[in-house]
N, C-alpha and C. Protein backbone atom coordinates (compact mmCIF):
# COMPACT_ATOMS: atom_id res chain seq x y z
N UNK A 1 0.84 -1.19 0.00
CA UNK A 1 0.00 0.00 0.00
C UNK A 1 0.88 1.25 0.00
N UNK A 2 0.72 2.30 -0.39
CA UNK A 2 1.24 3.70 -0.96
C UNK A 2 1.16 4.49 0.34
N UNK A 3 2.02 5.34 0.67
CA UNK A 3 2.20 6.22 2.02
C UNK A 3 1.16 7.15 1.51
N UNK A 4 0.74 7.54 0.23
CA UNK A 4 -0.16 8.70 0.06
C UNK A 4 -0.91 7.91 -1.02
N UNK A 5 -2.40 8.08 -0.58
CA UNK A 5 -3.12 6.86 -1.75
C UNK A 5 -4.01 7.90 -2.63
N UNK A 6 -4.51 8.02 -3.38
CA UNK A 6 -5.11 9.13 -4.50
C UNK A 6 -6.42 9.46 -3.36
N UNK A 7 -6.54 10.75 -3.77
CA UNK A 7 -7.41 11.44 -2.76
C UNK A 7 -7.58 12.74 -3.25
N UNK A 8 -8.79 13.28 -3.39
CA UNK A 8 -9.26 14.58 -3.83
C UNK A 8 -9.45 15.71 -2.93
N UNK A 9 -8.99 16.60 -2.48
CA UNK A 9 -8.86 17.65 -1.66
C UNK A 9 -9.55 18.95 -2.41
N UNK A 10 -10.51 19.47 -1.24
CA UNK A 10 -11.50 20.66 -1.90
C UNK A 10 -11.68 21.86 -0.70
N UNK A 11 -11.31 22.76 -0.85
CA UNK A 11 -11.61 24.35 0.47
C UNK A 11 -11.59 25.19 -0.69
N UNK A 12 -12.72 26.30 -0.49
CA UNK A 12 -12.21 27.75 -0.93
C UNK A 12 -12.33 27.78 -2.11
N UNK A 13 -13.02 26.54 -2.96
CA UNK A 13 -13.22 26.61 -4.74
C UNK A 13 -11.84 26.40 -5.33
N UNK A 14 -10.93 25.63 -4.31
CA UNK A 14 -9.93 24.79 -4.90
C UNK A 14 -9.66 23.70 -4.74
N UNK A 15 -9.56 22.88 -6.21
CA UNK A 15 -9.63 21.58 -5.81
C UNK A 15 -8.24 20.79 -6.00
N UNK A 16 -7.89 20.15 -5.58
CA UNK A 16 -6.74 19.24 -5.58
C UNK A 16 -7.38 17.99 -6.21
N UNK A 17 -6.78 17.15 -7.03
CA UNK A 17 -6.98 15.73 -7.09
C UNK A 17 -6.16 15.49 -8.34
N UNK A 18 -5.77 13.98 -8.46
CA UNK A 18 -4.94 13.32 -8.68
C UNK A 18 -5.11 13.55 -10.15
N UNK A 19 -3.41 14.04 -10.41
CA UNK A 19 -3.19 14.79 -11.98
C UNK A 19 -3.55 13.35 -12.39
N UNK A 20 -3.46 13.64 -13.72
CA UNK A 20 -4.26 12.61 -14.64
C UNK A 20 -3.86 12.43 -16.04
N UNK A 21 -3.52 12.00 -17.26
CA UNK A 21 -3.65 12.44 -18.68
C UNK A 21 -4.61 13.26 -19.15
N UNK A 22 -5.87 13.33 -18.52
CA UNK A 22 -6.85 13.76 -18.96
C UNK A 22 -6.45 15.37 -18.66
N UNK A 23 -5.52 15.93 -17.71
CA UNK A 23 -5.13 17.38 -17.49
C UNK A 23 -4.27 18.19 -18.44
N UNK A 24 -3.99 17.18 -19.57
CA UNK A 24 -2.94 17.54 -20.48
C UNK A 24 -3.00 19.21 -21.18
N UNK A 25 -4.27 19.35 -21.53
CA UNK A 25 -4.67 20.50 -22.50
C UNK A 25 -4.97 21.48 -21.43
N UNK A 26 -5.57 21.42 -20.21
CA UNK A 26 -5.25 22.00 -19.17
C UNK A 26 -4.02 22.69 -18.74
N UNK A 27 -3.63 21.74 -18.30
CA UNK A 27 -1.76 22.14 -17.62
C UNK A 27 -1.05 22.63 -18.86
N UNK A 28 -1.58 22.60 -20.05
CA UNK A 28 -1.25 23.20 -21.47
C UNK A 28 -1.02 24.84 -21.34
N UNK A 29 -2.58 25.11 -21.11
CA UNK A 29 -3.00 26.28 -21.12
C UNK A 29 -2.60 27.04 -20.21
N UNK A 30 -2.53 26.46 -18.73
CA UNK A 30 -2.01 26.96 -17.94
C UNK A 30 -0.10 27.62 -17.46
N UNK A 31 0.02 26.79 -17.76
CA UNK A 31 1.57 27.03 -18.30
C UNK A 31 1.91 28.17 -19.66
N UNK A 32 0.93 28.49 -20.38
CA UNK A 32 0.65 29.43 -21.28
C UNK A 32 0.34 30.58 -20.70
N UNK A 33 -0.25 30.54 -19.72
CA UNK A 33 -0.76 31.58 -19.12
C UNK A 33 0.67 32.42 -18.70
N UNK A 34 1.36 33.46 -19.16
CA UNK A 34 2.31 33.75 -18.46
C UNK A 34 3.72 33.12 -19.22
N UNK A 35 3.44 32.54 -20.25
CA UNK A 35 4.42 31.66 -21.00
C UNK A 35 5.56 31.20 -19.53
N UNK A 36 5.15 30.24 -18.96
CA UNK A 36 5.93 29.76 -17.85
C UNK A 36 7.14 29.23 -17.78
N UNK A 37 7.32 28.18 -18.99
CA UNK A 37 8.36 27.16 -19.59
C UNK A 37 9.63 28.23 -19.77
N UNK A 38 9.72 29.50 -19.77
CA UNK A 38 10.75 30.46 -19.95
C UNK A 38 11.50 30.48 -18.87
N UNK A 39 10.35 30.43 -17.73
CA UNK A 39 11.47 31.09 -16.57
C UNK A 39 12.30 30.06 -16.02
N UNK A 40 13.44 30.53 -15.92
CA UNK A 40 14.98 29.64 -15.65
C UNK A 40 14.97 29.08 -14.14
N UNK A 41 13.74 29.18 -13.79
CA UNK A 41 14.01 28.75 -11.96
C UNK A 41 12.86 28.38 -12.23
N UNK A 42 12.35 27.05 -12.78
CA UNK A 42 11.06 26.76 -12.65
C UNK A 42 11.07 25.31 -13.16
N UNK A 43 10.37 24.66 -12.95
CA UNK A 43 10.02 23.31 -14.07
C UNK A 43 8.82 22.90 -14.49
N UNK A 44 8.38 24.11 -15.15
CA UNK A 44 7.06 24.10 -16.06
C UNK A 44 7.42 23.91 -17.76
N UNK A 45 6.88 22.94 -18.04
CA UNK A 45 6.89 22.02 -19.38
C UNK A 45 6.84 22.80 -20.52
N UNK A 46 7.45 23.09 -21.09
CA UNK A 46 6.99 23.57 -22.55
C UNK A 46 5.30 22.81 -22.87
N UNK A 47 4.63 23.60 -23.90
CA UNK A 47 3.58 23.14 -24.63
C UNK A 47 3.70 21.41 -25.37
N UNK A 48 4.73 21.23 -25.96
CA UNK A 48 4.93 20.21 -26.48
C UNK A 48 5.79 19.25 -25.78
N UNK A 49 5.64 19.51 -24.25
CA UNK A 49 6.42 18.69 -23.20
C UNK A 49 5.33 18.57 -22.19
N UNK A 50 3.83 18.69 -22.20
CA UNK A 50 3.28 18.95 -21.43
C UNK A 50 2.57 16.86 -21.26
N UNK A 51 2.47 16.69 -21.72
CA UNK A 51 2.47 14.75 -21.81
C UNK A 51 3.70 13.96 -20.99
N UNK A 52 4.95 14.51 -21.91
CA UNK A 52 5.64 13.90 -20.92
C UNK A 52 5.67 14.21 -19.52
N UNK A 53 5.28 15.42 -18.85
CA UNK A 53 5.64 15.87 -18.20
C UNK A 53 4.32 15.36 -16.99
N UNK A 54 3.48 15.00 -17.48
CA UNK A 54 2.55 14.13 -16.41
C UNK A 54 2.99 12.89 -16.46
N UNK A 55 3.58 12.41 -17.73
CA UNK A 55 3.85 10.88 -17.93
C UNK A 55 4.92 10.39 -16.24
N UNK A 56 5.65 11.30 -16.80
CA UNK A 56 6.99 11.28 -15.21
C UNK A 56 5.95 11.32 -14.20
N UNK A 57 5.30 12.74 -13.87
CA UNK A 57 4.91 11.94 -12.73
C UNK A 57 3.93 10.88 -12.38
N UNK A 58 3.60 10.70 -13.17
CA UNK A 58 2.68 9.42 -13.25
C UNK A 58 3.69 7.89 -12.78
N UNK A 59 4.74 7.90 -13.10
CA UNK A 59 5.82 7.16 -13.23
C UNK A 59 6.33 7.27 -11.93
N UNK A 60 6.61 8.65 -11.26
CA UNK A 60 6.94 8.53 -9.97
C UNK A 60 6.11 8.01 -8.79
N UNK A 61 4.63 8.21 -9.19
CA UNK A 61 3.83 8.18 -7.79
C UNK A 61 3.96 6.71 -8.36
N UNK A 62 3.76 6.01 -9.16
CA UNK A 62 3.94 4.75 -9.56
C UNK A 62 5.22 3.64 -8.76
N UNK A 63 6.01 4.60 -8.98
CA UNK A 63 7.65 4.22 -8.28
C UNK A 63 7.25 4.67 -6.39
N UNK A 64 6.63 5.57 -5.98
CA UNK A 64 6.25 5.96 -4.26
C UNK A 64 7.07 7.23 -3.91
N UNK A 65 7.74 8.07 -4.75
CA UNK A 65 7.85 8.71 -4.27
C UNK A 65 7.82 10.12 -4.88
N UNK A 66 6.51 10.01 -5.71
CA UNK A 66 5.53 11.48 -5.69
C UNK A 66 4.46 11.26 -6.25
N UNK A 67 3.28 12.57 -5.73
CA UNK A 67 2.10 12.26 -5.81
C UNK A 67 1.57 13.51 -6.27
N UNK A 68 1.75 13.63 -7.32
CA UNK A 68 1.27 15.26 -8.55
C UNK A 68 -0.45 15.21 -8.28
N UNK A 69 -0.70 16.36 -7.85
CA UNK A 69 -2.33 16.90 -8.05
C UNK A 69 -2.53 18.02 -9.28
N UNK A 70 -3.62 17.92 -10.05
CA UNK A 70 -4.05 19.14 -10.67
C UNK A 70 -4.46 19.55 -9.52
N UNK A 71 -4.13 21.15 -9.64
CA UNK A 71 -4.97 22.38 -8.91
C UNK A 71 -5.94 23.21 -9.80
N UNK A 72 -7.33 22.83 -9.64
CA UNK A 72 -8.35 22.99 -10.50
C UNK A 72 -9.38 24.21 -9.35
N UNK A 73 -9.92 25.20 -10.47
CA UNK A 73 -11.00 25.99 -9.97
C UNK A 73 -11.98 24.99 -9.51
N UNK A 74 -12.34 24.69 -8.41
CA UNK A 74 -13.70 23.86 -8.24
C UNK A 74 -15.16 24.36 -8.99
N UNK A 75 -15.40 25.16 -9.33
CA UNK A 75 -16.81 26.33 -9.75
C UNK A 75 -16.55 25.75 -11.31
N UNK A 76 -15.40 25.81 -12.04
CA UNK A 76 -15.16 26.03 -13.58
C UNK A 76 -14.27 24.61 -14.48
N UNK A 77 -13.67 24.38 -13.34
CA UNK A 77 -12.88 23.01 -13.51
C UNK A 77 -11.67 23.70 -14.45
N UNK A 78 -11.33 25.26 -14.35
CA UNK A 78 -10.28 24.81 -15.07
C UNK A 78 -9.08 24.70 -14.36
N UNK A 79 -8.19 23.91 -15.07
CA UNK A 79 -6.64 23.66 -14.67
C UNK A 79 -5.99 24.86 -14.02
N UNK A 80 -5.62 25.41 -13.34
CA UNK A 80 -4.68 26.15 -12.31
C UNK A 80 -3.21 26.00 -12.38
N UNK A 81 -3.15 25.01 -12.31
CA UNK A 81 -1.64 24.46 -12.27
C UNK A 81 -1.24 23.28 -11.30
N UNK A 82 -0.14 22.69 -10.92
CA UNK A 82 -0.18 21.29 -10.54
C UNK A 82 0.80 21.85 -9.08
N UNK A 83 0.68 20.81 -8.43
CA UNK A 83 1.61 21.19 -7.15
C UNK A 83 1.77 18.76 -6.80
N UNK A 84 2.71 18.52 -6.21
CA UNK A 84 3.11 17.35 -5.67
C UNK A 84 3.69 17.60 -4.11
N UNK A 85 3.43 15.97 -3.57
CA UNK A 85 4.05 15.22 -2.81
C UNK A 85 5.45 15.12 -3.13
N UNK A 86 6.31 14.98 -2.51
CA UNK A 86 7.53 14.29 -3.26
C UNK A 86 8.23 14.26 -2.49
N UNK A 87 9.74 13.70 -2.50
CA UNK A 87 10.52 12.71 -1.54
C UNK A 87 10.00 12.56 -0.46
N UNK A 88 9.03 11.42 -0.98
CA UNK A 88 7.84 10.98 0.02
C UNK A 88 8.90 9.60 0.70
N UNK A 89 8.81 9.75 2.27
CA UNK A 89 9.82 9.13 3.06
C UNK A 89 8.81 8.30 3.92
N UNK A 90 8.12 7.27 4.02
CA UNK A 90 7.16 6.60 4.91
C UNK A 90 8.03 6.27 5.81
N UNK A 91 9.34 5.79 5.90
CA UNK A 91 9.67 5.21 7.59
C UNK A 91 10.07 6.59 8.57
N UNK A 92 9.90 7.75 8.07
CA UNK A 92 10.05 8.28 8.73
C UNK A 92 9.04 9.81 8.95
N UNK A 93 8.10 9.16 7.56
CA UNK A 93 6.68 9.94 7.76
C UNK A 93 7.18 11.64 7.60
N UNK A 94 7.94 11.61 6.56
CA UNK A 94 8.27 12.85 5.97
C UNK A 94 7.71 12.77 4.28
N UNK A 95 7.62 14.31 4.14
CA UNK A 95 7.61 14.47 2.97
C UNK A 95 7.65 15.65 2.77
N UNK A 96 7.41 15.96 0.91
CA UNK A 96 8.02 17.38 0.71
C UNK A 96 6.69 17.81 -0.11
N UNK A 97 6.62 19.22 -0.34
CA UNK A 97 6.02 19.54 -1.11
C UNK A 97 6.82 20.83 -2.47
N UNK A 98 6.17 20.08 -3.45
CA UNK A 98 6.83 20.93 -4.71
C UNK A 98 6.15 21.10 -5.75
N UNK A 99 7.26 20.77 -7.00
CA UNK A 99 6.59 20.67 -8.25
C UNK A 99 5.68 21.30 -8.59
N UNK A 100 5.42 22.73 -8.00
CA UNK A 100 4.42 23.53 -7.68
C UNK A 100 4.54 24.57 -8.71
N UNK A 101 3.40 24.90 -9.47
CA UNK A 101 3.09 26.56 -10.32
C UNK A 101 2.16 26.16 -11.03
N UNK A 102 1.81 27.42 -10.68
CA UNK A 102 0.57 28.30 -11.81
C UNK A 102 0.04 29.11 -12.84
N UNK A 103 -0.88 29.08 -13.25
CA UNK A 103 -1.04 29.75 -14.52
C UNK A 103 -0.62 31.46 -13.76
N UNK A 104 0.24 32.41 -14.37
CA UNK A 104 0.45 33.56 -13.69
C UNK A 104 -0.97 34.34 -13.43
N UNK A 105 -1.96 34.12 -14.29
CA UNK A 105 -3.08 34.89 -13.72
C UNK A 105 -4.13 34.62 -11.58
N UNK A 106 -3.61 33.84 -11.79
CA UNK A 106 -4.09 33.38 -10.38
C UNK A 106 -2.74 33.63 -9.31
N UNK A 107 -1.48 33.72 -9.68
CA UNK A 107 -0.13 33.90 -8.55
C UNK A 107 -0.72 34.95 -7.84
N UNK A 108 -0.45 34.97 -6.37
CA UNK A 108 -0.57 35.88 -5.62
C UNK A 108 -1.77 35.98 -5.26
N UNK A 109 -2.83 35.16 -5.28
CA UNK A 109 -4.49 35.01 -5.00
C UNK A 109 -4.33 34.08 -3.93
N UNK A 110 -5.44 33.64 -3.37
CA UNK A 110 -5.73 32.53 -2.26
C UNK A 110 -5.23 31.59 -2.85
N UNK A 111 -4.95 30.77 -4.14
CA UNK A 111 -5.17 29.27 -4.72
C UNK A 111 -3.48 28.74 -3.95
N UNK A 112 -2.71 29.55 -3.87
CA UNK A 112 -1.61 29.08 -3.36
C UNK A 112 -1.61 28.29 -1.48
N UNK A 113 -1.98 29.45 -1.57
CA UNK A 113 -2.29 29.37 0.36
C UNK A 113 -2.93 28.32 0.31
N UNK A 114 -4.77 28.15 -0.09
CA UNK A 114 -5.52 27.13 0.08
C UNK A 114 -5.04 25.97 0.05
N UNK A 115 -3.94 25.67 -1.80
CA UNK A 115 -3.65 24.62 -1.63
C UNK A 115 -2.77 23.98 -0.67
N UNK A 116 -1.94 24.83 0.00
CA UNK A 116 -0.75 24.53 0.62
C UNK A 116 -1.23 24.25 1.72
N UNK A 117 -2.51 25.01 2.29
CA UNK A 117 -3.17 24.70 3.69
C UNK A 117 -3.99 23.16 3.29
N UNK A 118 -4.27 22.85 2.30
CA UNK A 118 -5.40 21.48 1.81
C UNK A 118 -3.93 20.29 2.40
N UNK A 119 -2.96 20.70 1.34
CA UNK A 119 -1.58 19.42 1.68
C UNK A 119 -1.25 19.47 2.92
N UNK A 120 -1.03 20.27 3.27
CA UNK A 120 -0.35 20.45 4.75
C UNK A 120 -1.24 19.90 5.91
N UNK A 121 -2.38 20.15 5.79
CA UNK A 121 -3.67 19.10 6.65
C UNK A 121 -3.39 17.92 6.27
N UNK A 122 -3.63 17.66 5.32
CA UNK A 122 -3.71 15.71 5.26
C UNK A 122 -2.38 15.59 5.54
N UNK A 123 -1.16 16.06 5.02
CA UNK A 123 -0.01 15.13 5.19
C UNK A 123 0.15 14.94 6.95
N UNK A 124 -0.32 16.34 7.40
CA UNK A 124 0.12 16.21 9.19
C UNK A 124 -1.02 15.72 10.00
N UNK A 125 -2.53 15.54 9.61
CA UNK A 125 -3.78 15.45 10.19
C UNK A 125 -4.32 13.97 9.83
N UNK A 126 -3.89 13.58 8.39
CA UNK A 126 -4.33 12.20 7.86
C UNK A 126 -3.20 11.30 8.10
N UNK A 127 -2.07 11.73 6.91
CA UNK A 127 -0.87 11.05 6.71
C UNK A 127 0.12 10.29 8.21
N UNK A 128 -0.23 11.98 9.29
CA UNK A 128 0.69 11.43 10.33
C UNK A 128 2.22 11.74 10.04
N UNK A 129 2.53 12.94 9.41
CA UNK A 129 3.70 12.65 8.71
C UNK A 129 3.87 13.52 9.90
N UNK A 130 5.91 13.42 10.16
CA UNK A 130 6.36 14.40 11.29
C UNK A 130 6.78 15.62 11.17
N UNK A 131 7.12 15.53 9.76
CA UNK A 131 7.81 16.67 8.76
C UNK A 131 7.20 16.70 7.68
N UNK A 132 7.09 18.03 7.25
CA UNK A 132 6.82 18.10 5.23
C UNK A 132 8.13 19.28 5.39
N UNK A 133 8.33 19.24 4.35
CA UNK A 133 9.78 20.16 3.83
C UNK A 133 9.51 20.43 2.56
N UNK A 134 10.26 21.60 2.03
CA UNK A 134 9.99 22.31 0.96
C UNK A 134 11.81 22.24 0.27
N UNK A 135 11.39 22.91 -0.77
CA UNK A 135 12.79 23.21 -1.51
C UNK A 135 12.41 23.85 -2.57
N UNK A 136 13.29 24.92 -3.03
CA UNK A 136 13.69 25.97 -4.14
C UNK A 136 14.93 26.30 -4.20
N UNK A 137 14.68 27.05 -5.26
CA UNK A 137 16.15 27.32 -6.08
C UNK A 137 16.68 28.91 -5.50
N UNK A 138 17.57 28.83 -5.02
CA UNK A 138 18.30 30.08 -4.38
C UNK A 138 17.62 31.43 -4.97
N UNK A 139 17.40 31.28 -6.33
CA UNK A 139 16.99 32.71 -7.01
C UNK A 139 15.62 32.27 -7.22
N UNK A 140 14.87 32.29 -6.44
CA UNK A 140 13.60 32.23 -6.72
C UNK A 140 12.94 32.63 -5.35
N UNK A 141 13.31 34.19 -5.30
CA UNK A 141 12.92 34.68 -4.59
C UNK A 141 11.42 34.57 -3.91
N UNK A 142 10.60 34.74 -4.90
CA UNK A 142 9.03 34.79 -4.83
C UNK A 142 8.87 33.40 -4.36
N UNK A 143 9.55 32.35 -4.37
CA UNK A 143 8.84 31.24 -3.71
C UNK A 143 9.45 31.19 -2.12
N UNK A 144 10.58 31.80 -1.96
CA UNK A 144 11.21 31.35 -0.90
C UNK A 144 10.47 32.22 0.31
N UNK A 145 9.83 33.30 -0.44
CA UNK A 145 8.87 34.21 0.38
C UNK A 145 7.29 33.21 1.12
N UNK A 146 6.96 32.82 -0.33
CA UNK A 146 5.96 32.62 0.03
C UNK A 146 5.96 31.04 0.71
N UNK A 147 6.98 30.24 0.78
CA UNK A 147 7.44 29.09 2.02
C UNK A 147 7.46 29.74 3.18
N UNK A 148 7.73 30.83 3.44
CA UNK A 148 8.34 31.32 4.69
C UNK A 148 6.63 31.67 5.47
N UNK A 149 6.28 32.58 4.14
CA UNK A 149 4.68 32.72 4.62
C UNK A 149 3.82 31.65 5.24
N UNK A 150 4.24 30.31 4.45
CA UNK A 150 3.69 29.62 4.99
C UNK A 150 3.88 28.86 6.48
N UNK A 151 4.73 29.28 7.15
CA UNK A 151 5.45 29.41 8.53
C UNK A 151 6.90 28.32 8.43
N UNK A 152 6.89 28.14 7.42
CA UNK A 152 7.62 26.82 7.49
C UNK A 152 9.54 27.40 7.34
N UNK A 153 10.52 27.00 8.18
CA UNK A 153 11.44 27.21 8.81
C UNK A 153 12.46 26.89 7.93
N UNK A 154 13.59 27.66 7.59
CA UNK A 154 14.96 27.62 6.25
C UNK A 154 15.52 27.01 6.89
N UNK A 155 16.17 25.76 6.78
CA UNK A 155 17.00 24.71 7.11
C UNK A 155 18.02 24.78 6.55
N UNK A 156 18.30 25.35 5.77
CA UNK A 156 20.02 25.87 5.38
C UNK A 156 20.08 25.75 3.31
N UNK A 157 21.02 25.80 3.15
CA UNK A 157 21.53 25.50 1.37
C UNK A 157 22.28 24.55 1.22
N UNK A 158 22.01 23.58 0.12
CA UNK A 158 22.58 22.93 -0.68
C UNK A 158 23.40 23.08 -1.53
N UNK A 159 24.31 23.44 -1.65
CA UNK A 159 25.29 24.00 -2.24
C UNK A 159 25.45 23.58 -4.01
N UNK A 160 25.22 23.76 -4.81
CA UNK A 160 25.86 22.67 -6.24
C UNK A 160 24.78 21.82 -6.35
N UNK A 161 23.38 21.94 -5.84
CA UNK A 161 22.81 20.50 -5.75
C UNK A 161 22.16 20.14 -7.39
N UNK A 162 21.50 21.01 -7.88
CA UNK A 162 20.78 20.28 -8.98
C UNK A 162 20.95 20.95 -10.30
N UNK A 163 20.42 20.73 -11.13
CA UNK A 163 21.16 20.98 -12.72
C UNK A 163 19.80 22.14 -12.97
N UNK A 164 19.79 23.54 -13.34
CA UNK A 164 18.64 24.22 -13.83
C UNK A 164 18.39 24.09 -15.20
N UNK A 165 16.99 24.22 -16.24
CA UNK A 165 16.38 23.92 -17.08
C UNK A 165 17.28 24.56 -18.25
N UNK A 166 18.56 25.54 -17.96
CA UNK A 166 19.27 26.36 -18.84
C UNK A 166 20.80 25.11 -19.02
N UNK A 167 20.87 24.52 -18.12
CA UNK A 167 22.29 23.62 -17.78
C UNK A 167 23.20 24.30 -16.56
N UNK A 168 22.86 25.32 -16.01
CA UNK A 168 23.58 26.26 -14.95
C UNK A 168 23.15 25.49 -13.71
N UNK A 169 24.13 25.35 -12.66
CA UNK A 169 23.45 24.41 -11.57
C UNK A 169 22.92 25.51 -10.26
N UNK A 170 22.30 25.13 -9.47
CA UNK A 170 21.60 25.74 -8.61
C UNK A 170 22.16 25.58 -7.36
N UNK A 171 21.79 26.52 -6.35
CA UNK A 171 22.02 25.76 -5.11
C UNK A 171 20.62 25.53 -4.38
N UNK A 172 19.98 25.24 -3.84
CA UNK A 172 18.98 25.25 -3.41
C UNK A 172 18.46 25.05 -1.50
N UNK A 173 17.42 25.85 -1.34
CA UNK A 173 17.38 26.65 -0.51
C UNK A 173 16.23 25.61 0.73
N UNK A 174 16.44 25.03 1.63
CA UNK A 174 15.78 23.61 1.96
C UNK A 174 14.65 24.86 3.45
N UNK A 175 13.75 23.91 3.44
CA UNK A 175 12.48 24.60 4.33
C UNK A 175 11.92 23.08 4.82
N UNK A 176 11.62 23.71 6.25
CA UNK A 176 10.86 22.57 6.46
C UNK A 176 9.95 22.76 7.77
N UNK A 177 8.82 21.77 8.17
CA UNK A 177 7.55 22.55 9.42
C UNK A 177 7.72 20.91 10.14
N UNK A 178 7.87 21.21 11.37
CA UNK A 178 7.59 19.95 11.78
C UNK A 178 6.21 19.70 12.51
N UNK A 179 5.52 18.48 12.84
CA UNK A 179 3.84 18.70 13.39
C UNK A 179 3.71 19.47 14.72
N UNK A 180 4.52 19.59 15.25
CA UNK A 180 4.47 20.76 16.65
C UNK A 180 3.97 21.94 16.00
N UNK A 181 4.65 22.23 15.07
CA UNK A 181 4.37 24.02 14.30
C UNK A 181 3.09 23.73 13.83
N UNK A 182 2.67 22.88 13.94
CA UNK A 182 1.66 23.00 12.55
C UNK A 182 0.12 23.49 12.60
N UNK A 183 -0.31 23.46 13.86
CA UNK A 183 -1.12 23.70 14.99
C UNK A 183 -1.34 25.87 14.69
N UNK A 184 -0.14 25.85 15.01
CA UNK A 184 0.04 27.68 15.05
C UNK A 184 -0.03 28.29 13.67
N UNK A 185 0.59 27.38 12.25
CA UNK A 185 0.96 27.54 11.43
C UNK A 185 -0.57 27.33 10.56
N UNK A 186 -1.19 26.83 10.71
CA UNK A 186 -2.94 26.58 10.37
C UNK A 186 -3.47 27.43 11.02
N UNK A 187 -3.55 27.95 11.98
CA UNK A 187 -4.17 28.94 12.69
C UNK A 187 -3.69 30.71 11.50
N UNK A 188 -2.75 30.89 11.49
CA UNK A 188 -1.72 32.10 11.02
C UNK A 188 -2.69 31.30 9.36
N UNK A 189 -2.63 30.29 8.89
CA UNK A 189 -2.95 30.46 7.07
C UNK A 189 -4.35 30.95 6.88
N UNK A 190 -4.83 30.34 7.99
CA UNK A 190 -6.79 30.40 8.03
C UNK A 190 -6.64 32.15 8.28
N UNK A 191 -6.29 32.84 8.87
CA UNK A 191 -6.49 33.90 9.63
C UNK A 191 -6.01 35.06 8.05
N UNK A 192 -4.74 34.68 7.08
CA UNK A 192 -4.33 35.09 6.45
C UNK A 192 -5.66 34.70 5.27
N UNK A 193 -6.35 33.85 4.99
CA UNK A 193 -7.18 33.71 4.21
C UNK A 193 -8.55 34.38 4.33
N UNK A 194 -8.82 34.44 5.71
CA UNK A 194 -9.97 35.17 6.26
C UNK A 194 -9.55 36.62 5.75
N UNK A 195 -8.59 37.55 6.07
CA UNK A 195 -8.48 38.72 5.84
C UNK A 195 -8.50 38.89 3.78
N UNK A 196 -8.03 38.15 3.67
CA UNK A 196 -8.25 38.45 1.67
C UNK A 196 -9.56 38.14 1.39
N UNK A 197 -10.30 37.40 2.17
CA UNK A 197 -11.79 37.37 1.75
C UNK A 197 -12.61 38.60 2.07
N UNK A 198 -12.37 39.13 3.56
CA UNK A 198 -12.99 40.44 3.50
C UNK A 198 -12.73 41.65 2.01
């Protein structure tokens, strides 16, 4: 049995559930939105990479250690953009969250928060996990902000660690919440979501 088994997650007219082939022309469009596949700190698919690019993870949650959601408007069903599970660790009930972006018209709206508050419940409320941890790329400022927003704590840099979409290597910038925080850290997302709804 799978540390994370397919499961559909819904708050706030965002839905999570298990990417699919069927998201192809979706995660198409969305990645269009903003022509995404450009930016050098990212790993959003080109248009004509957008197949393979579910195929993998289809392949990983297959292999156990990731679990890609479309992030879909619940009201409209359209595609949003995808966010994952990943170095999903069951003996020690860790995991990460990534593989994350969106069509640019929605960045900086609730759909981020929501989703991050939807994962962050099950992995620490269902899953039982002790840790979720994050990771980005040193120059990717705007995400390392919005990890931090999400209360979750910089655990240091990786120095040389991974190869970027240009061939230039990265260092990358490690985050992580353990279930003690997580209590205060749900309290602080709900409270941050309440105020953008007024």
């Amino acid at each position: 049995m799978a540390f994370v088994d397919p499961v559909t997650l819904c708050e706030r007219g965002v839905r999570l559930e298990p990417l699919a082939l069927s998201h192809e022309e979706g995660l198409r469009t969305a990645a269009a939105d903003g022509q995404l596949w450009k930016l050098r700190i990212t790993s959003v698919p080109e248009p004509q990479d957008t197949r393979a690019y579910i195929e993998s993870a289809l392949k990983m949650r297959e292999d156990g250690n990731r679990f890609a959601f479309a992030v879909v408007d619940d009201a409209t069903g359209t595609v949003l953009g995808t966010t994952s599970y990943h170095d999903i660790l069951p003996a020690v009930k860790r995991v990460e969250i990534g593989y994350t972006w969106y069509r640019q018209s929605v960045q900086r709206t609730h759909v981020n928060t929501t989703a991050k508050l939807l994962m962050m419940g099950h992995a620490f409320d269902t899953l039982g996990c002790h840790v979720v941890g994050w990771r980005t790329d040193n120059f990717n400022f705007a995400s390392q902000r919005a990890i931090e927003r999400l209360g979750a704590k910089k655990d240091g840099v990786i120095r040389g660690h991974a190869l970027r979409r240009d061939g230039t290597i990265r260092d990358t910038v490690m985050y992580s919440m353990r279930s003690g925080e997580w209590p205060e850290a749900r309290a602080q997302l709900l409270y941050l979501l309440e105020q953008r709804a007024q």
